[in-house]
Protein backbone atom coordinates (compact mmCIF):
# COMPACT_ATOMS: atom_id res chain seq x y z
CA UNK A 1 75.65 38.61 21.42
CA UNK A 2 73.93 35.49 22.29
CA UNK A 3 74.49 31.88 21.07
CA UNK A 4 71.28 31.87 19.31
CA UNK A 5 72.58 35.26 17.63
CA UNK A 6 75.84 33.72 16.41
CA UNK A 7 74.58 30.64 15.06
CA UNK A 8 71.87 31.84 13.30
CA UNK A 9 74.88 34.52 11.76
CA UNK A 10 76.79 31.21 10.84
CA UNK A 11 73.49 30.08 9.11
CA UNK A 12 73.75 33.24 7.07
CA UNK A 13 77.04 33.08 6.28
CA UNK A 14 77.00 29.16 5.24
CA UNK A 15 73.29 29.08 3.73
CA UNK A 16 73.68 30.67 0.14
CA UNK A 17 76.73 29.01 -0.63
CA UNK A 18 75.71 25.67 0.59
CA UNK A 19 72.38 26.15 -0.82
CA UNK A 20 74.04 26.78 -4.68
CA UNK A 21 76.25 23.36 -3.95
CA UNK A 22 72.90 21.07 -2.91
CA UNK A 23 71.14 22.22 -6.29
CA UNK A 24 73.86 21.82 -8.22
CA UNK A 25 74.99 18.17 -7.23
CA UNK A 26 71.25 17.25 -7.36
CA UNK A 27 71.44 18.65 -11.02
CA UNK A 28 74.60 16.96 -11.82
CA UNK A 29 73.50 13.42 -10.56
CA UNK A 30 70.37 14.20 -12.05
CA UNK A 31 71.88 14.16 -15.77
CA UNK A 32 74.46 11.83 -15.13
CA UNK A 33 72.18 9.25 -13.99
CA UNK A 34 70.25 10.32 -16.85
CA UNK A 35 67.21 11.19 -15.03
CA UNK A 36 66.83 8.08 -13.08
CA UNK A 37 63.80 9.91 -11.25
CA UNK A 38 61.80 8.80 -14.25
CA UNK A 39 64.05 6.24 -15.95
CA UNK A 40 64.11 4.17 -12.59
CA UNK A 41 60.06 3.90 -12.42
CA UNK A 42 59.63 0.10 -13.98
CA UNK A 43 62.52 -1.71 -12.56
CA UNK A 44 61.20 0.08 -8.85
CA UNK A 45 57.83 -1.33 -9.65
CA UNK A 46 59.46 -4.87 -10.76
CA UNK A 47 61.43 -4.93 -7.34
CA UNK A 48 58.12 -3.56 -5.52
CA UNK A 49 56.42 -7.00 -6.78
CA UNK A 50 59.54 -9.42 -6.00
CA UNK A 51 59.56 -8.00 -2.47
CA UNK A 52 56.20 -8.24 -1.63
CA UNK A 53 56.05 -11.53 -1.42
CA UNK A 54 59.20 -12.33 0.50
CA UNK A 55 59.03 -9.36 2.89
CA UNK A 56 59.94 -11.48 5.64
CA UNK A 57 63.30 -10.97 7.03
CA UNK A 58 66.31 -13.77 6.19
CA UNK A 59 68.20 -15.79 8.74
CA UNK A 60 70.87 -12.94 9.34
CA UNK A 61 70.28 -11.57 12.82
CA UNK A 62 72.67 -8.53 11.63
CA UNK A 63 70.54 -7.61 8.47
CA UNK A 64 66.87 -6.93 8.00
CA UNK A 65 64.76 -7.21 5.01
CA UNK A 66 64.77 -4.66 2.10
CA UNK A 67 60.80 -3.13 2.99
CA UNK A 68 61.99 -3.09 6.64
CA UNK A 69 65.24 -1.38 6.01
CA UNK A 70 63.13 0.84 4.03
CA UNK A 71 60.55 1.38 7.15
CA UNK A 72 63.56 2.09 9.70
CA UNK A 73 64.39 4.96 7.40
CA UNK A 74 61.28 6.19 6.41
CA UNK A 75 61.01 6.18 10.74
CA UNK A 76 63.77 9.08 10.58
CA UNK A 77 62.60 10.84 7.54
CA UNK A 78 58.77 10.55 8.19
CA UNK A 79 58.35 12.42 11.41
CA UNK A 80 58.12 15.53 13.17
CA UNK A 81 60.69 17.38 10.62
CA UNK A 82 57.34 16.60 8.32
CA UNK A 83 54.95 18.56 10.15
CA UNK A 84 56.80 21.47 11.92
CA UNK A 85 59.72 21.86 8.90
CA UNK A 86 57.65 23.07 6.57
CA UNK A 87 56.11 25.97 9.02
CA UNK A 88 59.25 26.52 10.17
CA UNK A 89 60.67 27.32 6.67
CA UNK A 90 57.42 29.58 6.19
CA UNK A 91 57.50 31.64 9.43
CA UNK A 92 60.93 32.10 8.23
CA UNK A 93 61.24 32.28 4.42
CA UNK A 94 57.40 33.15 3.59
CA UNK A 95 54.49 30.48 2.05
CA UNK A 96 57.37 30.46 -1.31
CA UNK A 97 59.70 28.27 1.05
CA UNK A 98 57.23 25.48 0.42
CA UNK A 99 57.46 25.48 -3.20
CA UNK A 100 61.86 25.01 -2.71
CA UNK A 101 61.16 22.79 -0.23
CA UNK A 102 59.67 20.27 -2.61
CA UNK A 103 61.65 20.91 -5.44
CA UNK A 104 64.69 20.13 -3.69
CA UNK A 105 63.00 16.67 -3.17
CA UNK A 106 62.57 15.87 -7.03
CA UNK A 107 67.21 16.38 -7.13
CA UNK A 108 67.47 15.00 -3.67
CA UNK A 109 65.79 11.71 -4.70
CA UNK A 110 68.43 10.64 -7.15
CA UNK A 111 71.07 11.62 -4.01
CA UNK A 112 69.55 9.78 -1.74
CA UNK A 113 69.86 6.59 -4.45
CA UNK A 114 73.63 7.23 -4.71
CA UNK A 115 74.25 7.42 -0.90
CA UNK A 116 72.04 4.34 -0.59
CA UNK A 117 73.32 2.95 -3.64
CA UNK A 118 77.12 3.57 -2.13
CA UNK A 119 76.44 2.40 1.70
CA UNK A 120 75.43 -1.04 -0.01
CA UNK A 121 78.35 -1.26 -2.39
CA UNK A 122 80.78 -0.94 0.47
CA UNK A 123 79.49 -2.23 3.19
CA UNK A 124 82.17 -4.81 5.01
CA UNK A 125 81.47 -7.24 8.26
CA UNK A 126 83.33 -7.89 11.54
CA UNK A 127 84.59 -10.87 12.53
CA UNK A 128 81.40 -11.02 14.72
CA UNK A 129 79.23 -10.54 12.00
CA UNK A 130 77.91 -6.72 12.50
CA UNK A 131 77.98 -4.94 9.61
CA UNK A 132 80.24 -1.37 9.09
CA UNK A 133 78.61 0.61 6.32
CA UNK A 134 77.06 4.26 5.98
CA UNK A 135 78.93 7.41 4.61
CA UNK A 136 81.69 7.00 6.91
CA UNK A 137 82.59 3.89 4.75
CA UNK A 138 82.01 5.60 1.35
CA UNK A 139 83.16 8.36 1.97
CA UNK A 140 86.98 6.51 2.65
CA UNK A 141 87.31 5.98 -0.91
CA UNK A 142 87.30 9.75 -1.26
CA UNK A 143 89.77 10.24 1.57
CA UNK A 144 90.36 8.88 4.97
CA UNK A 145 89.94 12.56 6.34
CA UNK A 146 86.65 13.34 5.23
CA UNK A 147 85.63 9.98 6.47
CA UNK A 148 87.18 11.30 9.68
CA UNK A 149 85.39 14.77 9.85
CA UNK A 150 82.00 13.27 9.12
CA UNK A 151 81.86 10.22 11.62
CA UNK A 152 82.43 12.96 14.10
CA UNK A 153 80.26 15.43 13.63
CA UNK A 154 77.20 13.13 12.17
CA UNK A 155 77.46 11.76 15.31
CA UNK A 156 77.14 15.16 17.28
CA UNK A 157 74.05 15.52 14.44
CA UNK A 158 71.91 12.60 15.40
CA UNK A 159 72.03 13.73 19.28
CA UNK A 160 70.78 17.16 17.75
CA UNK A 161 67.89 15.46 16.24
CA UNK A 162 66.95 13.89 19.19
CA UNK A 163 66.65 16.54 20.79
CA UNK A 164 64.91 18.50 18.49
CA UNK A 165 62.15 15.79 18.37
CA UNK A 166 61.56 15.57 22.46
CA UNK A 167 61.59 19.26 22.64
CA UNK A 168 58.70 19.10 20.33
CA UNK A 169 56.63 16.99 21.54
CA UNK A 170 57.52 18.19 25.35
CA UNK A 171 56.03 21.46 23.88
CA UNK A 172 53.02 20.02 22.79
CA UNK A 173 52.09 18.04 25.78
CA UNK A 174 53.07 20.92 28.04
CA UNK A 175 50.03 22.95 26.85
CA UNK A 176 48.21 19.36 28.22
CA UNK A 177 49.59 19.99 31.45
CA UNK A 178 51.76 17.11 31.03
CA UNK A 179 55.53 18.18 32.77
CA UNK A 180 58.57 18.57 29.94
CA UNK A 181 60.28 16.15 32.22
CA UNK A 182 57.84 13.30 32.21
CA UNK A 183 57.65 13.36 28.20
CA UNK A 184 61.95 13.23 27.96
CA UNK A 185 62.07 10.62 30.03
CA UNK A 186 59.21 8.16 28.78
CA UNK A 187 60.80 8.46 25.57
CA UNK A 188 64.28 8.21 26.36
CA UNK A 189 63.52 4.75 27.92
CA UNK A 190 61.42 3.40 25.18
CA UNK A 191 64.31 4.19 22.95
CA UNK A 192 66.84 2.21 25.05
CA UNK A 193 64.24 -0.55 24.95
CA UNK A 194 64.02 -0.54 21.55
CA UNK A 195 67.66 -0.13 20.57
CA UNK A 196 68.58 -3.08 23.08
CA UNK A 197 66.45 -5.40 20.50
CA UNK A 198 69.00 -4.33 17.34
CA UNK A 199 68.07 -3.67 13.87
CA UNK A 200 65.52 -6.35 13.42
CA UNK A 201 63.49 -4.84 16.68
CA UNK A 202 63.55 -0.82 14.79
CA UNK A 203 62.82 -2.25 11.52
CA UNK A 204 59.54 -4.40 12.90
CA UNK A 205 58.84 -2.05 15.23
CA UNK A 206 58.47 1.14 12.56
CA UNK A 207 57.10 -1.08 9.78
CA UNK A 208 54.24 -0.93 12.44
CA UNK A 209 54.15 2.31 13.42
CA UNK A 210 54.79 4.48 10.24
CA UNK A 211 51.57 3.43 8.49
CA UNK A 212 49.17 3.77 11.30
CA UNK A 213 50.55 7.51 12.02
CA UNK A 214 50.36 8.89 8.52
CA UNK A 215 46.55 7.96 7.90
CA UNK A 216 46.26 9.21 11.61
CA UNK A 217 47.79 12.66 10.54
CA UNK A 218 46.88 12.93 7.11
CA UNK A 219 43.25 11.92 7.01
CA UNK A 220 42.34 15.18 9.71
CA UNK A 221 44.92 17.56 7.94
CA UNK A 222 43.59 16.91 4.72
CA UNK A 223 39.62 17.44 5.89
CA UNK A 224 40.97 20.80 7.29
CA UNK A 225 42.60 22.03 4.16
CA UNK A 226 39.59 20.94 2.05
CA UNK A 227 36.84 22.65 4.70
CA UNK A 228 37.44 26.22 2.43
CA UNK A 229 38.30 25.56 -1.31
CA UNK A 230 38.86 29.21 -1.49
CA UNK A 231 41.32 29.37 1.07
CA UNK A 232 42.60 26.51 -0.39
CA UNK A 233 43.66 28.74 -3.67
CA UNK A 234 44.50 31.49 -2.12
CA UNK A 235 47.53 29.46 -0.86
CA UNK A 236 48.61 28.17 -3.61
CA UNK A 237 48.55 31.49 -4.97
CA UNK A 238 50.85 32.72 -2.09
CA UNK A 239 53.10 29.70 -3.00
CA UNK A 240 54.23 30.37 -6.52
CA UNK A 241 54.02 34.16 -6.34
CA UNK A 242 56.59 34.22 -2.90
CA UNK A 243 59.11 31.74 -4.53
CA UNK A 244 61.77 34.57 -4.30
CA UNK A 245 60.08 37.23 -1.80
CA UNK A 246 60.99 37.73 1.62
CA UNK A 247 59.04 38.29 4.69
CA UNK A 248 60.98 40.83 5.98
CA UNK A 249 58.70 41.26 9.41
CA UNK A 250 59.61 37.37 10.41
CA UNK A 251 63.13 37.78 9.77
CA UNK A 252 64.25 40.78 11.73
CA UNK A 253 67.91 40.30 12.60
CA UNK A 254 68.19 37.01 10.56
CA UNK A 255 68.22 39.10 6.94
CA UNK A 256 66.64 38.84 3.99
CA UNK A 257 67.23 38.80 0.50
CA UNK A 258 65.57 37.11 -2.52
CA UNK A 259 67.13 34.09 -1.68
CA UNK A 260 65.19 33.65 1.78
CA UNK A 261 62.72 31.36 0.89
CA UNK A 262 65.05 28.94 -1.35
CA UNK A 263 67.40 28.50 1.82
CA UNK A 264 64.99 28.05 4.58
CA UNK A 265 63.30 25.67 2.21
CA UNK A 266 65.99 23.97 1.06
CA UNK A 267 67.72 23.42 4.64
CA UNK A 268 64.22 22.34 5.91
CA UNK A 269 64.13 19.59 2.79
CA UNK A 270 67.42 18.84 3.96
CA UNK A 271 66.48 18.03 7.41
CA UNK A 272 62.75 16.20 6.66
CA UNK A 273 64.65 13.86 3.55
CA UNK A 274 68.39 13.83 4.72
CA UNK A 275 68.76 13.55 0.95
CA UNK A 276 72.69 14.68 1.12
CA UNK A 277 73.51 13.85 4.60
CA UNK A 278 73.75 10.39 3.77
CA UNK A 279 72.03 9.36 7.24
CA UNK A 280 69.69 7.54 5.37
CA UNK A 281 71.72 5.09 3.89
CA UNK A 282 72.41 4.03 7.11
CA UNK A 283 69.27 1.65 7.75
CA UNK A 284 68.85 1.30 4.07
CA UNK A 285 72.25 -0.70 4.04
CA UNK A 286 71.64 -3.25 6.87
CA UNK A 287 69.24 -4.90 3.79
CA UNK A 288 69.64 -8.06 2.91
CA UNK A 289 69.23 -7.04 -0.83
CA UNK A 290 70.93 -8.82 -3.68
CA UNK A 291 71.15 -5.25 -5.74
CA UNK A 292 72.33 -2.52 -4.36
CA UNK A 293 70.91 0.00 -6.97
CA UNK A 294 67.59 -1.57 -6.19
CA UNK A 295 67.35 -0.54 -2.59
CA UNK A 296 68.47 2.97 -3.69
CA UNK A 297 65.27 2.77 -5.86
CA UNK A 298 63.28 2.16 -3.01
CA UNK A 299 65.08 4.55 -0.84
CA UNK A 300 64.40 7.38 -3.59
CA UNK A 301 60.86 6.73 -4.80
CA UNK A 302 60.02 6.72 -0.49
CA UNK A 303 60.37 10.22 -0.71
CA UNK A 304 57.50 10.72 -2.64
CA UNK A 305 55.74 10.22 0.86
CA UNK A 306 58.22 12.98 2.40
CA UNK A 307 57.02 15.32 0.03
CA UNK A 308 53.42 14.36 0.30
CA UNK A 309 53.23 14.71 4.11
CA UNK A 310 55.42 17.90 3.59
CA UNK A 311 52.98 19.83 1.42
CA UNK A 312 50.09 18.99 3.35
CA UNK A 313 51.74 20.19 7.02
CA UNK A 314 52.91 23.52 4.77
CA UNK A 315 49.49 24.42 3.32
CA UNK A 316 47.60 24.06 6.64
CA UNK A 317 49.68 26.92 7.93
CA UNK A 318 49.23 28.88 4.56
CA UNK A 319 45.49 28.07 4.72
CA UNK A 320 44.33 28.51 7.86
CA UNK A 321 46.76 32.14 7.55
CA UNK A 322 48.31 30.75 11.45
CA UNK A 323 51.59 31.03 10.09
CA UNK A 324 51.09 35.19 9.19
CA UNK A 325 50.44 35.14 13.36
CA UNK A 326 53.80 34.47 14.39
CA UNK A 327 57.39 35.78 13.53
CA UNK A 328 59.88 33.43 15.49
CA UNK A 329 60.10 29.38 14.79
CA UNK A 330 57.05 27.91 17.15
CA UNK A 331 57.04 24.09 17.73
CA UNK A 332 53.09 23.91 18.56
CA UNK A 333 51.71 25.70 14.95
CA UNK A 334 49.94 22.29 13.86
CA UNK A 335 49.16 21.39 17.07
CA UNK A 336 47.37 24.63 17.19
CA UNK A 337 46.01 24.49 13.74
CA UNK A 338 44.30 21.10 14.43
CA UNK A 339 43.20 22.32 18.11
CA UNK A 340 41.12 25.39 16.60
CA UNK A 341 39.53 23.46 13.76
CA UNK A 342 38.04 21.07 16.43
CA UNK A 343 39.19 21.59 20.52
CA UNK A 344 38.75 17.92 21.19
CA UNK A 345 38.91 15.03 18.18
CA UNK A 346 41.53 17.47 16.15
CA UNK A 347 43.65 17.88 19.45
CA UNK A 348 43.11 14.01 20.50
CA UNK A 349 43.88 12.96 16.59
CA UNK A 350 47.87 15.54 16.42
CA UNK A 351 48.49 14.27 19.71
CA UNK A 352 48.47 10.40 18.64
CA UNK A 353 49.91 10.55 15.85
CA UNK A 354 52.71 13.34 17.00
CA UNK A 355 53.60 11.10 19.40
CA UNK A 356 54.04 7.94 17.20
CA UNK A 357 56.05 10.56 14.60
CA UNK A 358 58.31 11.66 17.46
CA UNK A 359 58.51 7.99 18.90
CA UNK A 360 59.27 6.75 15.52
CA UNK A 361 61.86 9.32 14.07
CA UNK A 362 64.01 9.09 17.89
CA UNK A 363 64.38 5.72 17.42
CA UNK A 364 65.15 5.94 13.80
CA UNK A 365 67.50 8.52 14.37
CA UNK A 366 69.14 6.95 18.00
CA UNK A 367 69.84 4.03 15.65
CA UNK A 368 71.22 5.45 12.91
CA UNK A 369 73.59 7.46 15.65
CA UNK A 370 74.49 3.57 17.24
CA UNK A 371 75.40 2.39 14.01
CA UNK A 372 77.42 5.22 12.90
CA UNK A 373 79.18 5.55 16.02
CA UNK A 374 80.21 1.59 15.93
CA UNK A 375 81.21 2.21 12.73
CA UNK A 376 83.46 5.19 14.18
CA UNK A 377 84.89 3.00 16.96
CA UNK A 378 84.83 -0.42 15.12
CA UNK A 379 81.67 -1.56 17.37
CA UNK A 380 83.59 -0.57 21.09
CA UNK A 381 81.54 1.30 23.97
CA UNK A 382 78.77 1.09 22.29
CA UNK A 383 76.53 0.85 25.42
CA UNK A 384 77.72 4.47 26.51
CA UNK A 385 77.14 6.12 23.85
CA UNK A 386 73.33 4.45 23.93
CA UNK A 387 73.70 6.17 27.61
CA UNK A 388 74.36 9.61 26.06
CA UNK A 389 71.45 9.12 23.44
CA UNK A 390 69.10 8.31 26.32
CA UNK A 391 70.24 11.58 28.25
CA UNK A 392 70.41 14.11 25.28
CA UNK A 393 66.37 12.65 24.54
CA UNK A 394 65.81 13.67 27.99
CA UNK A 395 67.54 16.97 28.12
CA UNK A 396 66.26 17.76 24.99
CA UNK A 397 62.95 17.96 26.25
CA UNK A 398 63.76 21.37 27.86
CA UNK A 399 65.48 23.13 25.13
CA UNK A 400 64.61 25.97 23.65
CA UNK A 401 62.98 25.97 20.37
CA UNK A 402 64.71 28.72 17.86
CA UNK A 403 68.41 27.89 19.35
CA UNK A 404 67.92 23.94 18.62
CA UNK A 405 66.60 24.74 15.02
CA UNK A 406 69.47 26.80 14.67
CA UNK A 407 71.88 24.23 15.71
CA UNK A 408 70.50 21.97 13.52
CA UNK A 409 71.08 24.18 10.10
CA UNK A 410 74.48 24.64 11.45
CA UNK A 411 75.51 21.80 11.60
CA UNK A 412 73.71 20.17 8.43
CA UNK A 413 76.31 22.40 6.76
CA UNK A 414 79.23 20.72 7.90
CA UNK A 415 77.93 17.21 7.31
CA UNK A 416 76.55 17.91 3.74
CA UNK A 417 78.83 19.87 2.28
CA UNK A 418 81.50 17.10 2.04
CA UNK A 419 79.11 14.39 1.68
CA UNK A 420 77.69 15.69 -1.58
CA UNK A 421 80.30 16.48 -3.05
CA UNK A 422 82.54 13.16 -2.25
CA UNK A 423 78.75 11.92 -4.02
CA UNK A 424 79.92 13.29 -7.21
CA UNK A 425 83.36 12.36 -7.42
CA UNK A 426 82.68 8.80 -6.54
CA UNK A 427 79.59 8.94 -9.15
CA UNK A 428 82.14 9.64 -11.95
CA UNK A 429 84.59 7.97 -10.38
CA UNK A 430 82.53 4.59 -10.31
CA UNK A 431 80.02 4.33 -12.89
CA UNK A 432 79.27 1.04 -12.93
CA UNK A 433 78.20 0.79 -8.96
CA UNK A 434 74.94 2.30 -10.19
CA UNK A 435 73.54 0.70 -13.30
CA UNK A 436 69.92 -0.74 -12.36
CA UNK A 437 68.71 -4.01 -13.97
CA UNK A 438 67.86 -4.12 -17.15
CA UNK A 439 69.39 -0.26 -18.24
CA UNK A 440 72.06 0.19 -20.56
């Protein structure tokens, strides 16, 4: 039995259970933040108009303002997992793996606003200034242990990310002729670039980057899935009527049950929002907000461009019918959607704006794993652990695809698990962290 064997047995083993906890803490928060999804909407918009106008970022070399903090995150959330995630969950979990994948995002928004919400609260500084915050600082007031357990392996999960990301765009460029090799190591020095410049350098420099590469992306993808309406509702079709099938061909050894298409879509939510890792918080807590619960708001209502991107990478699979071609998790499916709708401008347009994704979401991500591992080790060796980021982006170009995506479900298990639950206890536990201006 091979590794990729075993894990994905693990998967099995872990998914339904952990599955049936992430919908049911999303529910819980859900009611006892008394649907803040919608009850949230005016004070967001209030914020949304303060900030504009002061979007500039304050004196505090360790902080960054609250629309870049939100940009840094949206650079981890808004990339790659966007595009090949939701084919991923279809090849696996058939086209009704997009319709869990999106409804996880409606619960997941009100966790991501109480591990946002919770980084903020209990954030603390060094003598020297940098700031300590993230789950592994929340998640203390739930117990030391836990605290523990996560800091280690959420460290182990960034470097998994990375590596997922540079394999996928090594994959892509390889069918350009361009050598895996070349592609790990351009980006692993960008990264180190970019990370030597601190917070302030990832928040400007994705605050740049993040709008440019959605209209890149979206604008093609969306003339694509409008070229045949009826296509168009055939997919949809295929959507709501395989919420609980199972594509029993794709699957093989991984078995199926009705339950196929809420895991893969779930786990793939998982990954594209980290709504319930708590990696998110991360960035979202170097703000230099005055109210915590208000960058939550504007960490939850930025999903709404999670989901958007999501849907649109999951019905060009389902539309164009690509994703009925292949059984096993494939890397290049948009990349080969975009290439047969038109050879040259669709290749040109998933290339530029796959690399700014993949660009974007390593740096994102190589951050978040800096901060989190200072926070670990109370800010010491900090420079070799950039050194290992900079080699796993590298190596990580010359993975292989289904045993990294494997990995990756694997060990979002361990680092969810106890995150989202710790959410709930310290949601009961301390009401008052997360009333939102002018609520009762």
């Amino acid at each position: 039995m091979d590794l990729l064997m075993i894990l994905t047995r693990i998967k099995i083993a872990l998914g339904q259970p952990s599955v049936f906890i992430f919908l049911c803490v999303g529910i819980i928060l859900t009611f006892k933040l008394r649907f803040l999804q919608f009850r949230g909407i005016s004070r967001f918009l209030s914020f949304l108009r303060e900030g504009m106008s002061k979007t500039k970022d304050g004196g505090n070399i360790k902080t960054i303002s609250s629309f870049h903090a939100m940009f840094a995150a949206m650079a981890t959330t808004l990339g790659m997992g966007n595009i090949i995630g939701p084919s991923i969950a279809i090849i696996l979990g058939g086209p009704g793996a997009l319709f869990w994948l999106i409804a996880y995002m409606f619960v997941g928004g009100v966790i991501r606003f109480t591990e946002v919400t919770l980084a903020l609260q209990t954030r603390k500084k060094t003598a020297a200034g940098d700031i300590i915050s993230g789950p592994i600082q929340y998640l203390k007031l739930v117990s030391k242990y836990i605290s523990a357990w996560y800091g280690g392996i959420i460290i182990i999960l960034f470097a998994v990310w990375s590596a997922v990301q540079s394999n996928t765009l090594a994959n892509i460029m390889f069918k350009e002729s361009v050598p895996k090799w070349i592609v790990g190591l351009a980006l692993a020095t960008i990264v180190m670039i970019v990370l030597h410049g601190g917070a302030k350098r990832v928040g400007l420099v994705a605050s740049k980057l993040v709008p440019i590469m959605c209209f890149a992306y979206l604008s093609f993808a969306i003339l694509i899935i409008f070229k045949d309406i009826a296509a168009l509702k055939n997919a949809l079709y295929l959507i709501f009527s395989n919420i609980f099938s199972v594509r029993a061909v794709a699957l093989g050894f991984v078995g199926g049950s009705m339950f196929t298409a809420m895991r893969e879509g779930i786990y793939r939510s998982i990954f594209i929002t980290e709504a319930g890792l708590g990696t998110s918080s991360i960035p979202h807590s170097m703000s230099d907000v005055k109210r915590p619960t208000d960058q939550g708001l504007l960490a939850m209502y930025s999903m709404v461009a999670d989901a958007f991107l999501s849907f649109i990478s999951g019905l060009l699979v389902i539309v164009t019918g690509i994703w009925a071609t292949v059984t096993q998790p494939d890397a290049t499916l948009v990349y080969e959607v975009f290439k047969m709708n038109s050879p040259v401008l669709g290749k040109f347009v998933l290339i530029f704006s796959v690399s700014l994704f993949v660009l974007t979401t390593i740096i994102g991500n190589s951050f978040n794993g800096t901060q989190s591992f200072a926070t670990f080790t109370k800010h010491k060796y900090l420079e070799i652990y950039k050194i290992f980021t900079a080699v796993v982006i590298f190596t990580g170009a010359l993975v292989k695809v289904p045993l990294v995506w494997a990995l990756v479900d694997v060990v979002i298990t361990f680092v969810a698990v106890p995150n989202v639950i710790s959410l709930v206890i310290l949601t009961f536990r301390m009401p008052d962290y997360f009333k939102i201006k002018g609520s009762n």
